[in-house]
Every structure is written in structure tokens, then in C-alpha cells.
Protein backbone atom coordinates (compact mmCIF):
# COMPACT_ATOMS: atom_id res chain seq x y z
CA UNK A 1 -53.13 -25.37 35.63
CA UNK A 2 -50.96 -22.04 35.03
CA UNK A 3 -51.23 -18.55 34.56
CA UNK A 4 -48.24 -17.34 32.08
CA UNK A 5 -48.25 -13.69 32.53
CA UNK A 6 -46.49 -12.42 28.98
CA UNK A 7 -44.87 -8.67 28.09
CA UNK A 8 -44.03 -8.39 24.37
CA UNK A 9 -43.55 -5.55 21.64
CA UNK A 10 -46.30 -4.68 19.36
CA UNK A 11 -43.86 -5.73 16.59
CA UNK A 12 -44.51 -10.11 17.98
CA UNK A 13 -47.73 -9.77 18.99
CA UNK A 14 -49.55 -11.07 15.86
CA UNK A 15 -47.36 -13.89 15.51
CA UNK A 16 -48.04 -14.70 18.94
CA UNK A 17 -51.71 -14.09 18.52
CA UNK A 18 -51.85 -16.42 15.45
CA UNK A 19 -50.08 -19.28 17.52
CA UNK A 20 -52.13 -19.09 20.81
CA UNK A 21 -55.09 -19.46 18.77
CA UNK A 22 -53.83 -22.81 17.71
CA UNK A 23 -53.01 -23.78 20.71
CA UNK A 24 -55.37 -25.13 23.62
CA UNK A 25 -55.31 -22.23 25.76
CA UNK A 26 -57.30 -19.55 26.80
CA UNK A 27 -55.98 -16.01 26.85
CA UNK A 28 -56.78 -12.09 26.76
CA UNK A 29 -54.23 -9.63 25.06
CA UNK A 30 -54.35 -6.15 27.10
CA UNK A 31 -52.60 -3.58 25.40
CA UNK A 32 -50.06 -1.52 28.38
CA UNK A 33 -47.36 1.43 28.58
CA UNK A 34 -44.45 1.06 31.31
CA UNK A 35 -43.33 -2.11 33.59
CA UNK A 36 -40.83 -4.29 32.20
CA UNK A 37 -40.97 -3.41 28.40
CA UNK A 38 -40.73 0.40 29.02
CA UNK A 39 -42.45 1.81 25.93
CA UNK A 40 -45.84 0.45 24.46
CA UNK A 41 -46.22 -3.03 24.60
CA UNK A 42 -48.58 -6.04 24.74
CA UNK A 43 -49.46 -7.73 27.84
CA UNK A 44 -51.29 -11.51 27.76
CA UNK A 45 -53.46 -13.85 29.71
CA UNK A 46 -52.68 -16.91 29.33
CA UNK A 47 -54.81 -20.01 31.16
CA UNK A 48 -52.74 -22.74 30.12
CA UNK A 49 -52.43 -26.80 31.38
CA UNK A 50 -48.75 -27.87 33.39
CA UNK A 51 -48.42 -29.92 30.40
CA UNK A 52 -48.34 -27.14 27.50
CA UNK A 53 -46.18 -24.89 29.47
CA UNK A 54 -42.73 -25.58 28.66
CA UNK A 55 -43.82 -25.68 24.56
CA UNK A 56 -45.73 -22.38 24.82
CA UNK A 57 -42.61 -20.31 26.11
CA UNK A 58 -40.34 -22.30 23.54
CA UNK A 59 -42.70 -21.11 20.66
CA UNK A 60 -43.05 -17.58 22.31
CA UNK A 61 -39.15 -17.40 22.67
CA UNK A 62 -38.29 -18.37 19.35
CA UNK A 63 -40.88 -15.68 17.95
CA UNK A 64 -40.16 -13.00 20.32
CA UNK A 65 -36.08 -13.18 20.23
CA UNK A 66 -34.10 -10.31 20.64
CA UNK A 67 -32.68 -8.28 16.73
CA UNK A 68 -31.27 -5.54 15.96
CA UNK A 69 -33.71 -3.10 13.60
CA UNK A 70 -32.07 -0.60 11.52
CA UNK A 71 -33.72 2.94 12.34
CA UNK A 72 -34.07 6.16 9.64
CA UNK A 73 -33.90 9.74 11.08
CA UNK A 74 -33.58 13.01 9.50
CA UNK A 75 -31.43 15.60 11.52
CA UNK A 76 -31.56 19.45 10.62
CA UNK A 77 -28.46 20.16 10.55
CA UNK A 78 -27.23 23.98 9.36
CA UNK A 79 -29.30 26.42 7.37
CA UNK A 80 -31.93 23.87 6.05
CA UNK A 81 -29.90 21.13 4.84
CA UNK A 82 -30.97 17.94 6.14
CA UNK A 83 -29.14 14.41 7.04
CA UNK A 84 -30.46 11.01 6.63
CA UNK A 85 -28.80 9.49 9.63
CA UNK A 86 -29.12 5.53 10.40
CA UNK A 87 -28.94 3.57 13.84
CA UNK A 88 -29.60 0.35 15.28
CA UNK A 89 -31.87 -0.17 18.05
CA UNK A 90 -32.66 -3.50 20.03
CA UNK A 91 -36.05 -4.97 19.36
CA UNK A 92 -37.90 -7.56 20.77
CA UNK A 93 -37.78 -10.04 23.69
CA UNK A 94 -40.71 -10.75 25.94
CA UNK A 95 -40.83 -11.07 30.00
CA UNK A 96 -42.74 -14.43 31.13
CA UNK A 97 -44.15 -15.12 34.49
CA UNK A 98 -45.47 -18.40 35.35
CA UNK A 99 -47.38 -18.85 37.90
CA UNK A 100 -50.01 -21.35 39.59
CA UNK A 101 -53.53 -20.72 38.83
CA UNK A 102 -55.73 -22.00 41.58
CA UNK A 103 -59.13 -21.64 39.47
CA UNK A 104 -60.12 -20.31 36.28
CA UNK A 105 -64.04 -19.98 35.69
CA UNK A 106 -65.72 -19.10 32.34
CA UNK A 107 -69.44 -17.69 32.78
């Protein structure tokens, strides 16, 4: 039995949501600022069996890949004439911990 420790973007969680809950695992979704994902993020639970492990962060990796997201931002620029200016910005990834899980109890 595991514990998979998971940091994501607000942007994956759903998807991720939507597949744990088809999947034979237990979890809790804890919404956190800071750590590894630096701005607001989603931090999960996840009770999982040895055997599901190596699937789970396949699934979770192929949802929660790395993509550039074009961004919109208006500038003022010089007496009150404003700029639509465009950037890209990195969005995504997750951080996954695995670790043993000595006992997991449901009251």
C-alpha cells in the first residue's frame, strides 16, 4: 500500500478528480498556496495499492503535462491609450511523491 502525495494547478485538477474517481483509490483534494507549485494549487491524498501505482502517475502525467498558455494584458501606456499586449506563460506539471503507507484506517 502507498501514499502518492500529488501538487497540481487548479487548471488539471478536475480531470484528475474525474479519473481518481474511477479508479480504486481513496483520496482527499486539499486546496494549498506555496511549496513546490509556487502560486495556488491543488494538493491530493492518495491511498493507493503497489499494484495501481505506476498507471496512476502515467494517467496523472499525461493529464497534467507541461503547455504553453497564451496570456492577454492591457498596459497603460501614454496619456490614456491602452495596449493589448500578449505573452506565453508555462502551465501545468504536477510534483508526485510516493511513499509507503504503513496503515490506512477508515472509521
Amino acid at each position: 500500500m502507498k501514499l502518492i502525495i500529488l501538487n497540481i494547478t487548479p487548471n488539471d485538477s478536475i480531470k484528475v478528480t474525474n479519473y481518481l474517481r474511477k479508479t480504486p483509490v481513496y483520496f482527499t483534494k486539499i486546496a494549498s498556496i506555496g511549496g513546490v507549485i509556487s502560486s495556488g494549487s491543488y494538493t491530493y491524498l492518495i491511498k493507493i495499492n503497489d499494484e495501481l501505482v505506476d498507471e496512476v502517475i502515467k494517467k496523472v502525467a499525461a493529464i497534467c503535462k507541461t503547455r504553453k498558455v497564451k496570456i492577454n494584458s492591457i498596459n497603460n501606456v501614454e496619456m490614456g491609450m491602452f495596449h493589448n499586449i500578449s505573452t506565453t506563460q508555462k502551465e501545468g506539471g504536477a510534483s508526485i511523491f510516493v511513499v509507503d503507507l504503513e496503515q490506512f484506517i477508515k472509521v
